[in-house]
N, C-alpha and C. Protein backbone atom coordinates (compact mmCIF):
# COMPACT_ATOMS: atom_id res chain seq x y z
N UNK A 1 -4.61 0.31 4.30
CA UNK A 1 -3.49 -0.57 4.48
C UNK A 1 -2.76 -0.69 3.17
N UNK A 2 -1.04 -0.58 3.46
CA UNK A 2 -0.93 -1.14 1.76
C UNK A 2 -0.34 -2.61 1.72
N UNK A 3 -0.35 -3.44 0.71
CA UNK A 3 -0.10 -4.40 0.39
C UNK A 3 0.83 -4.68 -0.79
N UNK A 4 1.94 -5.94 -0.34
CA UNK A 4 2.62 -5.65 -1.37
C UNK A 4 3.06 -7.17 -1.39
N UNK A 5 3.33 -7.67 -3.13
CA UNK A 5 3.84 -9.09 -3.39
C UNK A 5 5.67 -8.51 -2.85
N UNK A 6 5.75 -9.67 -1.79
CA UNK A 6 6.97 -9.51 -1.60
C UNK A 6 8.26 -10.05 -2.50
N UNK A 7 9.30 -9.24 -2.52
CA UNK A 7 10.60 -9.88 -3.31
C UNK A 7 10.22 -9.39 -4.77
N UNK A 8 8.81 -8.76 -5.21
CA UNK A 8 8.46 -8.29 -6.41
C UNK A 8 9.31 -7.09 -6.85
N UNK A 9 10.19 -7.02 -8.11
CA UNK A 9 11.13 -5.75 -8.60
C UNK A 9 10.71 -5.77 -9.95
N UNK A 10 10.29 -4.70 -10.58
CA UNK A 10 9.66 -3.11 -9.18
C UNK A 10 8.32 -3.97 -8.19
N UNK A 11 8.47 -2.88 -7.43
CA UNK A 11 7.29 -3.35 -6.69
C UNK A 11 6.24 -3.35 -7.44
N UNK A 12 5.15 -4.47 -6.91
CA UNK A 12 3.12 -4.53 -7.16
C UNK A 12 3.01 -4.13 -5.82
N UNK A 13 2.36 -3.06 -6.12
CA UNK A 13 1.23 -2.81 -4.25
C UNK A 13 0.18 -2.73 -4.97
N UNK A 14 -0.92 -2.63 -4.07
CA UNK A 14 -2.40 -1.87 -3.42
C UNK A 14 -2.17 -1.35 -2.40
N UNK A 15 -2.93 -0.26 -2.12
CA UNK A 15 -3.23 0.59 -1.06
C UNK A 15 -5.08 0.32 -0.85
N UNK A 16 -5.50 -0.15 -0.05
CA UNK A 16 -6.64 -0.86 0.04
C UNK A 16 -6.83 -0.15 1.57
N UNK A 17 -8.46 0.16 1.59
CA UNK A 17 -9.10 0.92 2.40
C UNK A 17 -10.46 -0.41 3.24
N UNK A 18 -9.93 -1.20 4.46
CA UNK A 18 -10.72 -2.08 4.79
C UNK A 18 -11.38 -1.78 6.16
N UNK A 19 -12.15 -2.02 5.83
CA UNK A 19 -13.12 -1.74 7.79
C UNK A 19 -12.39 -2.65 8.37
N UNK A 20 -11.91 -2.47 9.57
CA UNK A 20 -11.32 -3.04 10.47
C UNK A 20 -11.95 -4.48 11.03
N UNK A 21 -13.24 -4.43 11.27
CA UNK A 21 -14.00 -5.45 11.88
C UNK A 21 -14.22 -6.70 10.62
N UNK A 22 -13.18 -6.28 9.59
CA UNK A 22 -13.69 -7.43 8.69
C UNK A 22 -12.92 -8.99 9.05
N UNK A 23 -13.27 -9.48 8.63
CA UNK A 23 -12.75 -11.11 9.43
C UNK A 23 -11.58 -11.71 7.77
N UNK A 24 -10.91 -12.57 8.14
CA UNK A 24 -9.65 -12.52 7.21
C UNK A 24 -10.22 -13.52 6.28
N UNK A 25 -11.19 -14.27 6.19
CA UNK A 25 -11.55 -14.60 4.91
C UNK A 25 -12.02 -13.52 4.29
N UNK A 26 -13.00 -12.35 4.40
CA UNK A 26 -13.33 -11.51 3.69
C UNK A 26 -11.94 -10.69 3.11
N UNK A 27 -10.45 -10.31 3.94
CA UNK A 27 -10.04 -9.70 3.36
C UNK A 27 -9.07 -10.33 2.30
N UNK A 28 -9.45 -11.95 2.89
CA UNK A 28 -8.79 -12.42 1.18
C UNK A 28 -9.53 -12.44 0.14
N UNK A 29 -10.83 -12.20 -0.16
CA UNK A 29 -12.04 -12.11 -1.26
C UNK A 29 -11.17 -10.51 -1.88
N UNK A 30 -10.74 -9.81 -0.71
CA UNK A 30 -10.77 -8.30 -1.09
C UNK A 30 -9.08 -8.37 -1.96
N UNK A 31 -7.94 -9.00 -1.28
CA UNK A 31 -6.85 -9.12 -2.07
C UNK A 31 -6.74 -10.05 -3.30
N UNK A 32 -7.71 -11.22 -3.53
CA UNK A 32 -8.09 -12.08 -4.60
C UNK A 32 -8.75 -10.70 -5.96
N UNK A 33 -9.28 -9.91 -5.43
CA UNK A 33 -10.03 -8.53 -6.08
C UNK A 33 -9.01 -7.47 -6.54
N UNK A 34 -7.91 -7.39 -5.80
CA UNK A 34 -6.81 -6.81 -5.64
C UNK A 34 -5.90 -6.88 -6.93
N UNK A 35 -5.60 -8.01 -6.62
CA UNK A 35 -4.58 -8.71 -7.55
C UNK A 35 -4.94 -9.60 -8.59
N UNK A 36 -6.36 -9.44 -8.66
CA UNK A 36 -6.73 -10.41 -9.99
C UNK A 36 -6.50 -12.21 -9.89
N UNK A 37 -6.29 -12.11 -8.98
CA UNK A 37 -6.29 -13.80 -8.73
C UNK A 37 -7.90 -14.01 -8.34
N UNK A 38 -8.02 -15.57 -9.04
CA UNK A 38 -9.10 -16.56 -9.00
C UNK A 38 -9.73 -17.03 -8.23
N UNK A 39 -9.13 -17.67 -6.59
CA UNK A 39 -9.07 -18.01 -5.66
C UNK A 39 -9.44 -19.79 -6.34
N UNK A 40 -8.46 -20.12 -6.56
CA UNK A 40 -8.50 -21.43 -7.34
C UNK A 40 -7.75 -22.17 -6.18
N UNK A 41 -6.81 -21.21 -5.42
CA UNK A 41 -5.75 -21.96 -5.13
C UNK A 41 -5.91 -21.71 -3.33
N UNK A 42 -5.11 -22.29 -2.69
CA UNK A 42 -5.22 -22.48 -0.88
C UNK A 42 -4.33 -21.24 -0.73
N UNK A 43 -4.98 -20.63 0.14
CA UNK A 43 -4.11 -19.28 1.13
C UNK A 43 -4.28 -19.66 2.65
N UNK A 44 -3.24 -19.36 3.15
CA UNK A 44 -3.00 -18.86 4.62
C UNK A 44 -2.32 -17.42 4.73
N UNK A 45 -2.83 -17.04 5.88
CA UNK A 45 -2.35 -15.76 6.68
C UNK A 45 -1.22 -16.46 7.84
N UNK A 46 -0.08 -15.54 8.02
CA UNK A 46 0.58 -15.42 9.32
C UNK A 46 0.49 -14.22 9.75
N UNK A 47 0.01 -14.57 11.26
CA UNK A 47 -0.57 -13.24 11.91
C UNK A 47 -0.23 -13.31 13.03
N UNK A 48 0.28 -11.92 13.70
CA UNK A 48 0.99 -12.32 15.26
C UNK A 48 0.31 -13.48 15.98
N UNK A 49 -0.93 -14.30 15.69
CA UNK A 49 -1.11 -15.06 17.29
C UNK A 49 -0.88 -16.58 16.11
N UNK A 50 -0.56 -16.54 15.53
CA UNK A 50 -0.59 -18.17 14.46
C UNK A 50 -0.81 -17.80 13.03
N UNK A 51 -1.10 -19.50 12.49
CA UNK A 51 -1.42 -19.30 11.03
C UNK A 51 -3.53 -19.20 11.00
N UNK A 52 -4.03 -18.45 9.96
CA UNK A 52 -5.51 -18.11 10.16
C UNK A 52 -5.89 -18.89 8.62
N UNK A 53 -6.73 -19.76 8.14
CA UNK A 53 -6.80 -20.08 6.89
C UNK A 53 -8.18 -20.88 6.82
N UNK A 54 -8.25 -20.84 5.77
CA UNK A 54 -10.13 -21.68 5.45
C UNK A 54 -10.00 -22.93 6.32
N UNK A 55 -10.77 -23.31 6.92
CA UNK A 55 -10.82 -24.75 7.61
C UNK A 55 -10.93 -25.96 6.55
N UNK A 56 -12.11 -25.76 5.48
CA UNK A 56 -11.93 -26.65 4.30
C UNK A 56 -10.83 -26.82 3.62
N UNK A 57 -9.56 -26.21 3.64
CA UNK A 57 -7.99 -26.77 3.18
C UNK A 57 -7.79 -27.68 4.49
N UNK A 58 -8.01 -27.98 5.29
CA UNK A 58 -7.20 -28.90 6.32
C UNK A 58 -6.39 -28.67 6.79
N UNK A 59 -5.63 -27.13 6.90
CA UNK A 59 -4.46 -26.74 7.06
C UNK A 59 -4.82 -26.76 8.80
N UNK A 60 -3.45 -26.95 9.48
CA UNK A 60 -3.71 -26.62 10.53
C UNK A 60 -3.69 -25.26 11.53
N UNK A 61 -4.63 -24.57 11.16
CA UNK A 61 -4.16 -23.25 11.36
C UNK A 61 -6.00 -22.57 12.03
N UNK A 62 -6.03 -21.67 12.66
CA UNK A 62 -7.38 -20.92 13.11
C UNK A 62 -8.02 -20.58 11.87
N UNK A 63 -9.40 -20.75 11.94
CA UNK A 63 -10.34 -20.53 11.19
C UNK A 63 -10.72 -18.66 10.72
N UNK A 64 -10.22 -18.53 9.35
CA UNK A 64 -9.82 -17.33 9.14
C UNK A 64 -11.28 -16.58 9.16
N UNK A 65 -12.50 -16.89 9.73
CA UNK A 65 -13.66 -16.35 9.79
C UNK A 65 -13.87 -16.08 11.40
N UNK A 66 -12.80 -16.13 12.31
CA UNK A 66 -13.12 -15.83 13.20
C UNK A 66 -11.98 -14.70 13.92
N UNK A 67 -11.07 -14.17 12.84
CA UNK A 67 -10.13 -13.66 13.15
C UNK A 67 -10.35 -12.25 11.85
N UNK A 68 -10.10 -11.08 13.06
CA UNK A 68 -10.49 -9.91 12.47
C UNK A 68 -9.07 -9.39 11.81
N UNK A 69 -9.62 -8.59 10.93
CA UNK A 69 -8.04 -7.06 10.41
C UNK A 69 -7.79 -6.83 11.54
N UNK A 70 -8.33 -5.96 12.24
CA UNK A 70 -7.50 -5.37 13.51
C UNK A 70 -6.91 -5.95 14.27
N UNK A 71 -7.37 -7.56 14.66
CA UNK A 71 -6.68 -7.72 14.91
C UNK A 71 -5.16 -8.83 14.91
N UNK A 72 -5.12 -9.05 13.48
CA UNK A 72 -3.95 -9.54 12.91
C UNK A 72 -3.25 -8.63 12.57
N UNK A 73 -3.55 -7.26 12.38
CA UNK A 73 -2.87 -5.74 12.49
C UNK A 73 -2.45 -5.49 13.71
N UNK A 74 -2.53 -6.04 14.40
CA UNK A 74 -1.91 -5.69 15.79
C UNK A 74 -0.74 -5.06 15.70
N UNK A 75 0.31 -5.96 15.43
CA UNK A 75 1.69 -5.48 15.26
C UNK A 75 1.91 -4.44 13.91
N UNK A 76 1.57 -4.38 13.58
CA UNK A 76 1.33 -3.29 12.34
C UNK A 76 1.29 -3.96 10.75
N UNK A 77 1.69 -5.42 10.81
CA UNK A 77 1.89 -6.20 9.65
C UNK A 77 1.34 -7.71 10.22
N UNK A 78 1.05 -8.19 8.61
CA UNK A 78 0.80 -9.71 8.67
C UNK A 78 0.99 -10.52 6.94
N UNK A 79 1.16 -11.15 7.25
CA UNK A 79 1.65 -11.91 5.81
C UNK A 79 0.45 -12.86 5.17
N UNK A 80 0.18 -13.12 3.73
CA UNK A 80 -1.12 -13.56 3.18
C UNK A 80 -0.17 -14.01 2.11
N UNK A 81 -0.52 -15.85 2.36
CA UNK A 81 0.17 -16.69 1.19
C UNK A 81 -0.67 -16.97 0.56
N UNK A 82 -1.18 -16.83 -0.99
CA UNK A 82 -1.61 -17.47 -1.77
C UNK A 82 -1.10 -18.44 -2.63
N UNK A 83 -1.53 -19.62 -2.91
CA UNK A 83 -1.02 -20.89 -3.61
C UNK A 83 0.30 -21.15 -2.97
N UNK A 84 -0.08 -22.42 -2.46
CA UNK A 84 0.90 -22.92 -0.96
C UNK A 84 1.86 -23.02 -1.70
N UNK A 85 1.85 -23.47 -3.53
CA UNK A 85 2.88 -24.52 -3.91
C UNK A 85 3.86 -22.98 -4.42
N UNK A 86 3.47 -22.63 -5.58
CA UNK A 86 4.07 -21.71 -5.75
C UNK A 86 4.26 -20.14 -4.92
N UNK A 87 3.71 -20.23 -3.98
CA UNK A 87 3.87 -19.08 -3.34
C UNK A 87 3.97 -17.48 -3.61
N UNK A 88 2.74 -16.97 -3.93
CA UNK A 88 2.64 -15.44 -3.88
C UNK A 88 2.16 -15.14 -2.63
N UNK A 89 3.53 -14.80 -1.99
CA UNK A 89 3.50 -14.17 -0.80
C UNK A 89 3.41 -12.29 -0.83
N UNK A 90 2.03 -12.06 0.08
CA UNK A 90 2.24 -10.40 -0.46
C UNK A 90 2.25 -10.01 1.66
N UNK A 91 2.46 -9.01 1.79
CA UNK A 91 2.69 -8.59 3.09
C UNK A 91 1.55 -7.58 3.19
N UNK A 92 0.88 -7.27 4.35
CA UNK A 92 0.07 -6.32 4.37
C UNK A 92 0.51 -5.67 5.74
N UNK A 93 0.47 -4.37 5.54
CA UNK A 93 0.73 -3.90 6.50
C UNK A 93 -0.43 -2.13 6.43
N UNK A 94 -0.41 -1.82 7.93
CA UNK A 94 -1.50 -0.80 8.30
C UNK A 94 -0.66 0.55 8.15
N UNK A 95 -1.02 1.16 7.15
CA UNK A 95 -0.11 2.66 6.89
C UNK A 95 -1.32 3.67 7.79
N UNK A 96 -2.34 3.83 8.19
CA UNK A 96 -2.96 4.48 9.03
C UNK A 96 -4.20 4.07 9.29
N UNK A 97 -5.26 4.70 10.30
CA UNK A 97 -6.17 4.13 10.55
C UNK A 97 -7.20 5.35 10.33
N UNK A 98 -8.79 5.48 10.13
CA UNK A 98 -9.35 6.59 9.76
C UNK A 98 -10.48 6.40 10.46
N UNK A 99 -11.50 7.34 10.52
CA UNK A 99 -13.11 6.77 10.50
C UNK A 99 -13.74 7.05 9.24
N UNK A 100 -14.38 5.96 9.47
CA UNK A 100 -14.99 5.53 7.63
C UNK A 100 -15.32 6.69 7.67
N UNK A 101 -15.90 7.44 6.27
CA UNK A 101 -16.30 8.52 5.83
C UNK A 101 -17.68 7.98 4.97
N UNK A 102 -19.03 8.61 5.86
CA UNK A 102 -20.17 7.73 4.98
C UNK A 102 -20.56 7.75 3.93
N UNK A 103 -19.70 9.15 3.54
CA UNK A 103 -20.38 9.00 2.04
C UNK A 103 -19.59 8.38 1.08
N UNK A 104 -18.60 7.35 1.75
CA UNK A 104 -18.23 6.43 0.79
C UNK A 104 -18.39 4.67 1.08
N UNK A 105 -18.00 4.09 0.33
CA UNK A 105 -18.74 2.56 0.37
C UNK A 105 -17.13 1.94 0.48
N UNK A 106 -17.26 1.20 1.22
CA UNK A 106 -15.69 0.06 1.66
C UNK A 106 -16.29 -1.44 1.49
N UNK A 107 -15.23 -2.10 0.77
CA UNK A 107 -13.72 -2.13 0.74
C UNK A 107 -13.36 -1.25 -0.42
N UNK A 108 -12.49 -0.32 -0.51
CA UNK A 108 -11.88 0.93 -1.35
C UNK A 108 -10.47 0.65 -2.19
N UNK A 109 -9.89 0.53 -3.15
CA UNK A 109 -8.41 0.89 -3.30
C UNK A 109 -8.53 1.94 -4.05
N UNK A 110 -7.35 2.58 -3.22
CA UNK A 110 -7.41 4.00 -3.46
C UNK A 110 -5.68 4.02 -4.75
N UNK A 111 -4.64 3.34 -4.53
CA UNK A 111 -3.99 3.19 -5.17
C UNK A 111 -3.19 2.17 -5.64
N UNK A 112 -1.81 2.09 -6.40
CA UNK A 112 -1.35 0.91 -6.59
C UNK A 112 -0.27 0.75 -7.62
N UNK A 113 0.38 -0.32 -8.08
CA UNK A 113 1.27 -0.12 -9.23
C UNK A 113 1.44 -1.40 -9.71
N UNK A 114 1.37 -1.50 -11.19
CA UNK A 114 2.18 -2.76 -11.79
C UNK A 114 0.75 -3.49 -11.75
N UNK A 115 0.62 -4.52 -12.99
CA UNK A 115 -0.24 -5.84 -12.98
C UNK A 115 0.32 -6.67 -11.55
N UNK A 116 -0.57 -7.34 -11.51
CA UNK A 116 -0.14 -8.59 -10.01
C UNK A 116 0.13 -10.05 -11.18
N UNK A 117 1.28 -10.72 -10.89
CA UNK A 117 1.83 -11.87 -11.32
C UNK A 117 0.40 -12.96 -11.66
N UNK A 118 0.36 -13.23 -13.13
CA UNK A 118 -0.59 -14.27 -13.46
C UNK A 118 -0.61 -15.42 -12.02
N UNK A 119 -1.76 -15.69 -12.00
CA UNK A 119 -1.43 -17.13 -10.94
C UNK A 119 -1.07 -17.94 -11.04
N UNK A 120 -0.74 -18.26 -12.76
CA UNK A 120 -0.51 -19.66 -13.21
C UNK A 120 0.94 -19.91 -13.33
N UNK A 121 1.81 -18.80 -13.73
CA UNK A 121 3.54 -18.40 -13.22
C UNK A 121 4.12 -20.02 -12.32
N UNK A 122 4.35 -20.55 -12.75
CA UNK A 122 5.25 -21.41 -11.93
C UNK A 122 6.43 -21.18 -11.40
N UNK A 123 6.48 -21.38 -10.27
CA UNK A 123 8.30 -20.51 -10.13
C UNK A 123 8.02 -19.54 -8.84
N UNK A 124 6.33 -18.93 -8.91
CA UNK A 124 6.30 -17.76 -7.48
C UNK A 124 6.88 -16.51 -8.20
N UNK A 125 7.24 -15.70 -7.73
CA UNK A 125 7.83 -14.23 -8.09
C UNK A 125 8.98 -14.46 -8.44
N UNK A 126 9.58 -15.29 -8.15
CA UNK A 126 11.10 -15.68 -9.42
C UNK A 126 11.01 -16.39 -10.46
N UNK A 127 9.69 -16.96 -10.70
CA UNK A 127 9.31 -17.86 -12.33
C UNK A 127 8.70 -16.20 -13.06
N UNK A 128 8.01 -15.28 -12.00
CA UNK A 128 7.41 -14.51 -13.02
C UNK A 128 8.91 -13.40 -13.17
N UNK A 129 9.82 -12.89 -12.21
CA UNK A 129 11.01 -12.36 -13.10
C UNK A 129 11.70 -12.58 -14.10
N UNK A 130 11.78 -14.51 -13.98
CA UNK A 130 11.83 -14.71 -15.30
C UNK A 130 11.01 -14.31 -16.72
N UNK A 131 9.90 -14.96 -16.60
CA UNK A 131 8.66 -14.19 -17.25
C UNK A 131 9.07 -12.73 -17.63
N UNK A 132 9.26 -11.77 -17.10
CA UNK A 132 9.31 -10.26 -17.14
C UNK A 132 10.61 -10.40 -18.10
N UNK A 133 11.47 -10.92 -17.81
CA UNK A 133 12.80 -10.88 -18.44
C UNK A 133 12.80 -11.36 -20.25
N UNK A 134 12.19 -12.16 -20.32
CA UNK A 134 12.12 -12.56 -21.30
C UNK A 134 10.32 -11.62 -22.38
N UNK A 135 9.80 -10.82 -21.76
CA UNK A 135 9.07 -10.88 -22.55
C UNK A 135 9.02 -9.82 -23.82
N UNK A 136 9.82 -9.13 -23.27
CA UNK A 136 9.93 -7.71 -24.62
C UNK A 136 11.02 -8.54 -25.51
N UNK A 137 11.45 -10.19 -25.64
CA UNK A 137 12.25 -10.58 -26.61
C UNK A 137 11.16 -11.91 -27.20
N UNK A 138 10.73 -11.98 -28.19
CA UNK A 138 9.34 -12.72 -28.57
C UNK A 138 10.79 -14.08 -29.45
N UNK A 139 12.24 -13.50 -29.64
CA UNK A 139 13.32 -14.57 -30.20
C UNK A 139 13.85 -15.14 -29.23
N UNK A 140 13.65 -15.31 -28.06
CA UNK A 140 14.41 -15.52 -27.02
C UNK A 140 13.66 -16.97 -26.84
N UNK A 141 15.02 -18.04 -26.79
CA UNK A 141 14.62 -19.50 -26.73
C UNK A 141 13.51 -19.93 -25.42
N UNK A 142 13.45 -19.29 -24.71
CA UNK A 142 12.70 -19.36 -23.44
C UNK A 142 10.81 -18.79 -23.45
N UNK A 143 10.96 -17.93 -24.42
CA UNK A 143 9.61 -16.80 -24.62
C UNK A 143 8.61 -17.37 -24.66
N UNK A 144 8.33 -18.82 -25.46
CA UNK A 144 7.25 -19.17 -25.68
C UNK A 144 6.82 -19.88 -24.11
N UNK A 145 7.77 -20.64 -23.98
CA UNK A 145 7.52 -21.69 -22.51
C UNK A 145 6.71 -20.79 -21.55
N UNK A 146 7.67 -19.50 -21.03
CA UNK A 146 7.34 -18.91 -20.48
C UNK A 146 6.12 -17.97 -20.64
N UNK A 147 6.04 -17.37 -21.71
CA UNK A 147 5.10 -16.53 -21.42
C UNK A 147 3.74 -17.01 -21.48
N UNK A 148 3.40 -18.69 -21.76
CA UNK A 148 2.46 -18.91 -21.97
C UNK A 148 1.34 -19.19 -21.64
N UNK A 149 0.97 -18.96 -20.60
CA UNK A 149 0.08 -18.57 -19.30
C UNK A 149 -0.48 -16.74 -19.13
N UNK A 150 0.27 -16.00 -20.50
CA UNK A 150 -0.32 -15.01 -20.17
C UNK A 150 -1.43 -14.65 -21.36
N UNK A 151 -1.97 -13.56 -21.36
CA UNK A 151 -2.58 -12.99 -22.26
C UNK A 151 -2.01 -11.82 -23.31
N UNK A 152 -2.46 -12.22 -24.50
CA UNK A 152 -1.43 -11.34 -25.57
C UNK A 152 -1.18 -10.12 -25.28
N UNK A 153 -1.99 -9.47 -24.91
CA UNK A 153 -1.80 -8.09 -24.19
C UNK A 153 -1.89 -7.70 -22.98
N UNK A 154 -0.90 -8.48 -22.60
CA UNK A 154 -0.81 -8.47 -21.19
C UNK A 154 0.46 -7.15 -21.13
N UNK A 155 0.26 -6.48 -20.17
CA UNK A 155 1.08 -5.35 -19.71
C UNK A 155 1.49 -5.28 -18.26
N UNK A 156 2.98 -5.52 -18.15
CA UNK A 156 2.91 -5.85 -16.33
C UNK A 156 3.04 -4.38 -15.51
N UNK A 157 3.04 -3.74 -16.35
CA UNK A 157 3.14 -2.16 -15.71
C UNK A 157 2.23 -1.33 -15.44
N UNK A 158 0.35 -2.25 -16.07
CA UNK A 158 -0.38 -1.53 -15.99
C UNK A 158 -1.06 -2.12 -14.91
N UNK A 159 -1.73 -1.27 -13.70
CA UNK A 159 -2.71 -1.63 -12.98
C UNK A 159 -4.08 -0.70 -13.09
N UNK A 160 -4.89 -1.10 -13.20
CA UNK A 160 -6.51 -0.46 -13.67
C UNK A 160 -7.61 -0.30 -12.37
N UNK A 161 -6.52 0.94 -11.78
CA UNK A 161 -7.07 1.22 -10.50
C UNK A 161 -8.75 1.24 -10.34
N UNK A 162 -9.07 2.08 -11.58
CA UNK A 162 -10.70 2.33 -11.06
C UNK A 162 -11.21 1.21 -11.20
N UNK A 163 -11.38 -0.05 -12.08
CA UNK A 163 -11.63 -1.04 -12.29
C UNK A 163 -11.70 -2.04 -11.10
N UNK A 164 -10.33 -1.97 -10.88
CA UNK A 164 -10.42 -3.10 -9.18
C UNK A 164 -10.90 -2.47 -8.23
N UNK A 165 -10.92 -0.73 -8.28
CA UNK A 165 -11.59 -0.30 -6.80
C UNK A 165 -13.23 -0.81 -7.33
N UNK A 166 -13.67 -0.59 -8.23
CA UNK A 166 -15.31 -1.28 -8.64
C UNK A 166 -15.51 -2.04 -8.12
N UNK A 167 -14.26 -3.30 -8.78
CA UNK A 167 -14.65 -4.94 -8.37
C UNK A 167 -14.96 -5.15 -6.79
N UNK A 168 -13.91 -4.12 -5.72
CA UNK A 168 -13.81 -4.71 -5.04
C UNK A 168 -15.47 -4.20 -4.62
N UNK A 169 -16.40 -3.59 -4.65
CA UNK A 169 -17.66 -3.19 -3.90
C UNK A 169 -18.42 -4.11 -4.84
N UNK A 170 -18.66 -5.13 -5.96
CA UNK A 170 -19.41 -5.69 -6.07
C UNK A 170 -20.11 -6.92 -5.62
């Protein structure tokens, strides 16, 4: 499946390899793995039949442990909000379907691009364009405010494919 923070320029994807029968809390453990987020913060899914989300947020929505990939893939896409307030909304959608191959171990990402937006970004994907905008200028009256939630060597262009495909099988 690939996945992508929406409204993100350039794009952040993953291309993420999930057994179908997995239930949608597991495949938010797998996009929290993805994108380097904490899981500090409340997510919901919108998925053709409703909203699917942890029952311990109170949200009113189906219990995301009883609702599979396949079938919130139904329609070929489904949407996964992380942090209600600021909103990193990424879209997932099913680019093909396979039979596992045993001699490999799932959940897989096979590809991808760009760091995924710190979580701490206030603003959602338009606090972190800001962010992006300002950071190759360290004189720019805005630089410090903003960038300060990241790490000094932070690089938004790099994603460390083999690394997160690891994380995600541990």
């Amino acid at each position: 499946m690939h996945t992508s923070v929406i409204e993100a320029a350039p794009p952040i994807w993953r291309r993420l390899e999930l057994p179908s029968g997995m239930v949608l809390s597991e495949v938010h453990a797998a996009l929290l793995v993805a994108y380097g987020w904490s899981g500090e913060r409340q997510h919901v899914f919108t998925t053709p039949y409703g909203l699917a989300a942890d029952l311990d947020a109170g949200l009113p929505a189906a219990d995301e442990r009883t609702v599979t990939l396949a079938e919130a893939l139904s329609r070929r896409t489904f949407q996964y909000r992380y942090d209600l307030g600021d909103a990193w909304d990424v879209l997932v959608r099913l680019e093909k379907t396979h039979h596992p191959d045993p001699a490999l171990t799932y959940p897989r990402c096979t590809d991808g691009a760009r760091a995924a937006p710190p979580e701490h970004i206030l603003g959602g994907i338009h606090g972190y364009s800001s962010v992006l905008s300002v950071l190759g200028h360290p004189n720019h009256p805005d630089h410090a405010q903003l960038t300060e939630f990241l790490d000094a060597d932070f690089d938004p262009e790099l994603f460390p494919l083999s690394e997160v495909d690891a994380a995600l099988r541990d």
